[in-house]
Protein backbone atom coordinates (compact mmCIF):
# COMPACT_ATOMS: atom_id res chain seq x y z
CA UNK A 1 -4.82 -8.46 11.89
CA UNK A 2 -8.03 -7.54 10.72
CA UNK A 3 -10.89 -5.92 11.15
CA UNK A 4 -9.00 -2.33 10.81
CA UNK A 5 -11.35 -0.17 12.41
CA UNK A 6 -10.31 3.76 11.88
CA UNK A 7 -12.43 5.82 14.28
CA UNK A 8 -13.13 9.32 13.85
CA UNK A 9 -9.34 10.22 12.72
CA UNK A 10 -8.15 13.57 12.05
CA UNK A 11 -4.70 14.63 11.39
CA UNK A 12 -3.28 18.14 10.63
CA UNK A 13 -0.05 19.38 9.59
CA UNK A 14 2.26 21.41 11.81
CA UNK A 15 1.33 24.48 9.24
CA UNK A 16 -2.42 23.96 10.55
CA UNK A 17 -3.77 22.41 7.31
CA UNK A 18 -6.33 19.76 7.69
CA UNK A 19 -4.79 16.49 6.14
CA UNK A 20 -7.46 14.03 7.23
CA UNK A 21 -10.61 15.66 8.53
CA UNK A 22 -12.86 12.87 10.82
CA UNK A 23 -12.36 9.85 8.53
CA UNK A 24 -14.11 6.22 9.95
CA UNK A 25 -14.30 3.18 8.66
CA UNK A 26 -13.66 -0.35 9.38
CA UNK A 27 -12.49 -3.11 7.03
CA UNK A 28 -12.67 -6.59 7.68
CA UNK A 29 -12.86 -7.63 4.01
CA UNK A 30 -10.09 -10.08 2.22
CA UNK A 31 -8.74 -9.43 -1.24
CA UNK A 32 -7.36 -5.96 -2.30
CA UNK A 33 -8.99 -2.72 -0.40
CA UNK A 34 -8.14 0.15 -2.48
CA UNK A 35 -8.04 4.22 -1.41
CA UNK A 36 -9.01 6.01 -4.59
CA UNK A 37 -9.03 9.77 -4.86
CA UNK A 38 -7.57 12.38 -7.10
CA UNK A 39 -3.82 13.61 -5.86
CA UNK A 40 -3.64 14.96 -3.00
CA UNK A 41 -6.79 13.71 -1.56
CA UNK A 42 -5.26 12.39 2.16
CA UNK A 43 -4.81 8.89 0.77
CA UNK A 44 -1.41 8.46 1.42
CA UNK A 45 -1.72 9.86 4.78
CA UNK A 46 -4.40 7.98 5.99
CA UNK A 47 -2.18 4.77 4.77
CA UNK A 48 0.45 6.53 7.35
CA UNK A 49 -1.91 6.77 9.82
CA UNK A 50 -3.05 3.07 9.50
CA UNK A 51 0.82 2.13 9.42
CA UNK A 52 1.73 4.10 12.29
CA UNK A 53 3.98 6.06 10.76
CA UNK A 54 1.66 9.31 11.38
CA UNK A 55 0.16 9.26 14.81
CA UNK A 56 -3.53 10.59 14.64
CA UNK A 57 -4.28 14.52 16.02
CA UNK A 58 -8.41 12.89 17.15
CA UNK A 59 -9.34 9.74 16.91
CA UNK A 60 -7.92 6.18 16.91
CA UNK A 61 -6.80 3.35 14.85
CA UNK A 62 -6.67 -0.04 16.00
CA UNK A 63 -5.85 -3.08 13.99
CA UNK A 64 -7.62 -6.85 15.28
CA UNK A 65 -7.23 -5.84 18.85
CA UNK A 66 -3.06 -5.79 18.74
CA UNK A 67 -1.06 -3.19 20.32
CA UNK A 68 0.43 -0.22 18.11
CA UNK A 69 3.82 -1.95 18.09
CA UNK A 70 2.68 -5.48 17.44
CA UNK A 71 0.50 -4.71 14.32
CA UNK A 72 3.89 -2.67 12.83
CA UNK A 73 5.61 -5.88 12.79
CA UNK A 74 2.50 -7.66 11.14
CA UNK A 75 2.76 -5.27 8.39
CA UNK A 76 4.83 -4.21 5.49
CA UNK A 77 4.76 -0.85 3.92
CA UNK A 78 6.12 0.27 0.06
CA UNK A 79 5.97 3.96 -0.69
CA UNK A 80 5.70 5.77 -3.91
CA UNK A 81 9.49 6.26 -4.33
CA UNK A 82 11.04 3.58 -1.98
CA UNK A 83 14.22 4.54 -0.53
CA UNK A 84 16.92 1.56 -1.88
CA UNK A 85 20.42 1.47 -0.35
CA UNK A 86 23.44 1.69 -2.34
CA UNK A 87 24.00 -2.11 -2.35
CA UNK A 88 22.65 -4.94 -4.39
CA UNK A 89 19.65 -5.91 -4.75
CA UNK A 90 19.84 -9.02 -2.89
CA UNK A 91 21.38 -7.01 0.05
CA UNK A 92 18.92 -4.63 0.23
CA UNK A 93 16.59 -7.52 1.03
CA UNK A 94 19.05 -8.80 3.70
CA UNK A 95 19.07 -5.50 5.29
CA UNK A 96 15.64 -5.53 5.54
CA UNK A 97 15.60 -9.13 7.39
CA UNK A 98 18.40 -7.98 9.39
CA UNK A 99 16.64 -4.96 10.84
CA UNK A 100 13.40 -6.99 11.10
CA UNK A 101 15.63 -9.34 13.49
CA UNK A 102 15.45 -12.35 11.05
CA UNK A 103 18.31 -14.83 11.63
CA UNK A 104 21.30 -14.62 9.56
CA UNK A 105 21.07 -18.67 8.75
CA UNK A 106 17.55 -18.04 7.41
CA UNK A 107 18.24 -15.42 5.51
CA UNK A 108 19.59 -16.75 2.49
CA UNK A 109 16.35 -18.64 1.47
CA UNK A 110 14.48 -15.97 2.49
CA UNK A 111 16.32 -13.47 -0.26
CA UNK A 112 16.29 -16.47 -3.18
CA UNK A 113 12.70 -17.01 -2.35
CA UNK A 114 11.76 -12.83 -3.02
CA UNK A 115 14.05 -12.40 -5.72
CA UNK A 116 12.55 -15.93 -7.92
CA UNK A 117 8.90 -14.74 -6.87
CA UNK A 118 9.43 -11.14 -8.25
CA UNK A 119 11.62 -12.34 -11.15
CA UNK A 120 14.80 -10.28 -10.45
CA UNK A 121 17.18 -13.46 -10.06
CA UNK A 122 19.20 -12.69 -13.16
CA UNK A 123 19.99 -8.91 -11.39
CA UNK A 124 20.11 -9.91 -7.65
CA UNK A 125 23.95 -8.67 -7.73
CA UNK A 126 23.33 -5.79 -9.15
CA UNK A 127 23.29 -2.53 -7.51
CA UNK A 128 19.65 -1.44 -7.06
CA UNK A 129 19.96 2.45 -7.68
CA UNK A 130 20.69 0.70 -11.24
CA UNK A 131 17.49 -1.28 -11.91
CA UNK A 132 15.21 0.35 -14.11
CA UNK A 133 12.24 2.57 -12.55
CA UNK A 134 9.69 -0.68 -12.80
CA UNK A 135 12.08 -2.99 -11.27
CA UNK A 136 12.84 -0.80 -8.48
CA UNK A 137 9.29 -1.06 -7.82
CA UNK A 138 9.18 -4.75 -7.83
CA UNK A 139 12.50 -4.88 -5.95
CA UNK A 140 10.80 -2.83 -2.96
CA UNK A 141 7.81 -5.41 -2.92
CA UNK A 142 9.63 -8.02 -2.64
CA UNK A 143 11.98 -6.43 -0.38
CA UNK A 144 8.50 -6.03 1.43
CA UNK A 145 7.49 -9.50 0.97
CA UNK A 146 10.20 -11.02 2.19
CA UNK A 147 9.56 -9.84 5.81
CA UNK A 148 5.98 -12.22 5.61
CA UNK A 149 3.24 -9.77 6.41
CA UNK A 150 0.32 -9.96 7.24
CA UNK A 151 -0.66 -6.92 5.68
CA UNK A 152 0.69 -5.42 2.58
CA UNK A 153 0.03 -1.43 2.50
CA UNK A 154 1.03 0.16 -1.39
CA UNK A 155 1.06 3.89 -1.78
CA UNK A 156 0.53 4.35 -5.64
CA UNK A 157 2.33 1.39 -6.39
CA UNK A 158 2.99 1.36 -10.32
CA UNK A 159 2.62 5.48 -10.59
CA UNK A 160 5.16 6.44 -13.54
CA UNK A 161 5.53 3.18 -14.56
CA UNK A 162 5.29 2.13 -17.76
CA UNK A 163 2.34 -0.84 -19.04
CA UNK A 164 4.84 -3.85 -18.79
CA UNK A 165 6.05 -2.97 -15.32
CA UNK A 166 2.37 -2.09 -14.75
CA UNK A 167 1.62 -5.53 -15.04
CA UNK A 168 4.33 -6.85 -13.61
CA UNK A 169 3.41 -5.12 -10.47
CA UNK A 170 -0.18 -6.06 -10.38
CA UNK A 171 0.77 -9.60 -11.21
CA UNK A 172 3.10 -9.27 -7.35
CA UNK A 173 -0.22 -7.91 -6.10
CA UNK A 174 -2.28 -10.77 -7.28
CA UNK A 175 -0.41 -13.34 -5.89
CA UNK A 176 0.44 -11.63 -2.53
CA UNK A 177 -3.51 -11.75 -2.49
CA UNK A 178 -3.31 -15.28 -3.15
CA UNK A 179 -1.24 -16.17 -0.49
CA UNK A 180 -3.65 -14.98 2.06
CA UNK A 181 -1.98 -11.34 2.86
CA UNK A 182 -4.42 -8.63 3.34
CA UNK A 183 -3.66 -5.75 0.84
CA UNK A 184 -4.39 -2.52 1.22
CA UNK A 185 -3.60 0.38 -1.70
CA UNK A 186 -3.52 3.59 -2.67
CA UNK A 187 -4.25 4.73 -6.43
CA UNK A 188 -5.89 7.53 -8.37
CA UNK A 189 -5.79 5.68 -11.87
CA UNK A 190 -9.03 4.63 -12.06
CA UNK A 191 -8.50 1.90 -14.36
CA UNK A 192 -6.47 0.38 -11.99
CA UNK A 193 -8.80 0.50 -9.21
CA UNK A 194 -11.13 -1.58 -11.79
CA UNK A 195 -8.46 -4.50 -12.30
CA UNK A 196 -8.07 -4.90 -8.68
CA UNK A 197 -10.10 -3.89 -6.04
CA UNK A 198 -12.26 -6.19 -3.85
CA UNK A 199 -13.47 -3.11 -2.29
CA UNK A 200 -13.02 0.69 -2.90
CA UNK A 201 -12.96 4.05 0.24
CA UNK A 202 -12.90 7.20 -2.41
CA UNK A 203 -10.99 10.32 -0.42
CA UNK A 204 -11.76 13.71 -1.77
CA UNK A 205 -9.81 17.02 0.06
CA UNK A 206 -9.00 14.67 3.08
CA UNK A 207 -12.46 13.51 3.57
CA UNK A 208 -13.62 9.95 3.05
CA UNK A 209 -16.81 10.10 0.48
CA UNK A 210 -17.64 6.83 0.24
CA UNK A 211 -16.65 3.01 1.05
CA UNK A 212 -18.69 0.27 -1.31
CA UNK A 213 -17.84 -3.08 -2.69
CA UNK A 214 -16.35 -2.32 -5.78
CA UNK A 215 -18.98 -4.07 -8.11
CA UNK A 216 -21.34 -2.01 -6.26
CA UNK A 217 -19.65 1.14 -6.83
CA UNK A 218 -18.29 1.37 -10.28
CA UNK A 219 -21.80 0.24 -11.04
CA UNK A 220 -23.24 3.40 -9.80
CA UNK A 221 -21.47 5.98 -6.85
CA UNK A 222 -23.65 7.32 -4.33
CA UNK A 223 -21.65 10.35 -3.99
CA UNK A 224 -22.02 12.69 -6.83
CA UNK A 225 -18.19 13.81 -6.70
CA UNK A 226 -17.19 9.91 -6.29
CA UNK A 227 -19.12 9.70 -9.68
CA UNK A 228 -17.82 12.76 -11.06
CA UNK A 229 -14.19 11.50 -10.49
CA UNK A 230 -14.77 8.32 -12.02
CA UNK A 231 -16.40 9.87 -14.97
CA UNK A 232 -12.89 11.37 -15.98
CA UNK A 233 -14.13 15.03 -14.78
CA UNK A 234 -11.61 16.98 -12.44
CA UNK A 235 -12.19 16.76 -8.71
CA UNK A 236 -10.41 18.21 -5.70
């Protein structure tokens, strides 16, 4: 799948607001990539754009060389607040395989395999809309999960959840990693970005600032706002 290379993308809203204003970059890096900015920033929309699921107004994004519809089906996408159907949470992940075309005779190990690996076994009959917030979450990575990407893309993946869920969430991440899927996420909690990233783009007012290993930049930004908004000051 990789390198993602993201040339010269812009993408504004049908009210004429700039969203993403002439963003580039290319990542061809393993472990955890993470988009860090303050809310409202562009990160989630540039994770669109990379996904597909927002087509770019200038500029391109390809991903290893695969056509638009191939690289969709190498990838896996949990938003903020995942949309769960009103069925269990074991047939939420067979919907998922269903639509993705799995067959229904591999199925079954599929689902047992996602729901041990995210520890949600003891609730995999029970109605999702019923899980707490945090295992929601989890619930819509493994959902995720289950489909074998390639690439894993998180929009704010543990935002109002609570330390244990936190954890629990970062532990999915972790081991996704370790399994050899690219992942790819978007946070503003700084402390976060710290515990996981590999490598860090900061996004300020829909413009990327800067893209550094993340030793190298929590050491010391080069931008001054990057280093303002890890400093704890307020930042557009």
């Amino acid at each position: 799948m990789l390198p993602l290379v993201v040339r010269d993308v812009c993408f504004t809203a049908a009210t004429g607001r700039h969203i993403v204003d002439n963003v580039s970059f290319t990542i061809n890096s393993s472990g955890c990539t993470v988009l860090l900015g303050p809310n409202g920033a562009g990160k989630t929309s540039v994770l669109k754009l990379c996904h597909g699921l927002l087509t770019p107004t200038a500029g391109a994004v390809n991903w290893g060389g695969w056509t638009d519809a191939e690289a969709r089906r190498r990838q896996a996408m949990v938003f903020q607040k995942s949309v769960l159907l009103r069925r269990s949470a074991q047939a939420n992940i067979e919907h998922a395989l269903s639509v993705r075309g799995v067959p229904a005779s591999h199925r079954k190990s599929r689902i047992d395999h996602a729901l041990d690996w995210a520890g949600l076994t003891a609730v995999a009959s029970v109605p999702a809309r019923k899980l707490s917030g945090g295992e929601q979450q989890i619930l819509s990575i493994a959902r995720a999960w289950a489909l074998k990407p390639e690439v894993l893309l998180l929009d704010e993946p543990t935002a109002n959840l609570d330390p244990q869920a936190t954890r629990r969430v970062e532990a999915l991440i972790r081991s996704v990693e370790g399994a050899g899927c690219k992942v790819i996420l978007t946070t503003h909690d700084i402390a976060q970005a710290r515990r996981l990233a590999a490598d860090v783009l900061v996004f300020s007012q829909g413009s990327l600032l800067e893209y550094a290993p993340a030793p190298r930049f929590f050491s010391g930004p080069s931008h001054p706002v990057a280093a303002s908004f890890i400093n704890g000051e307020l930042v557009d």
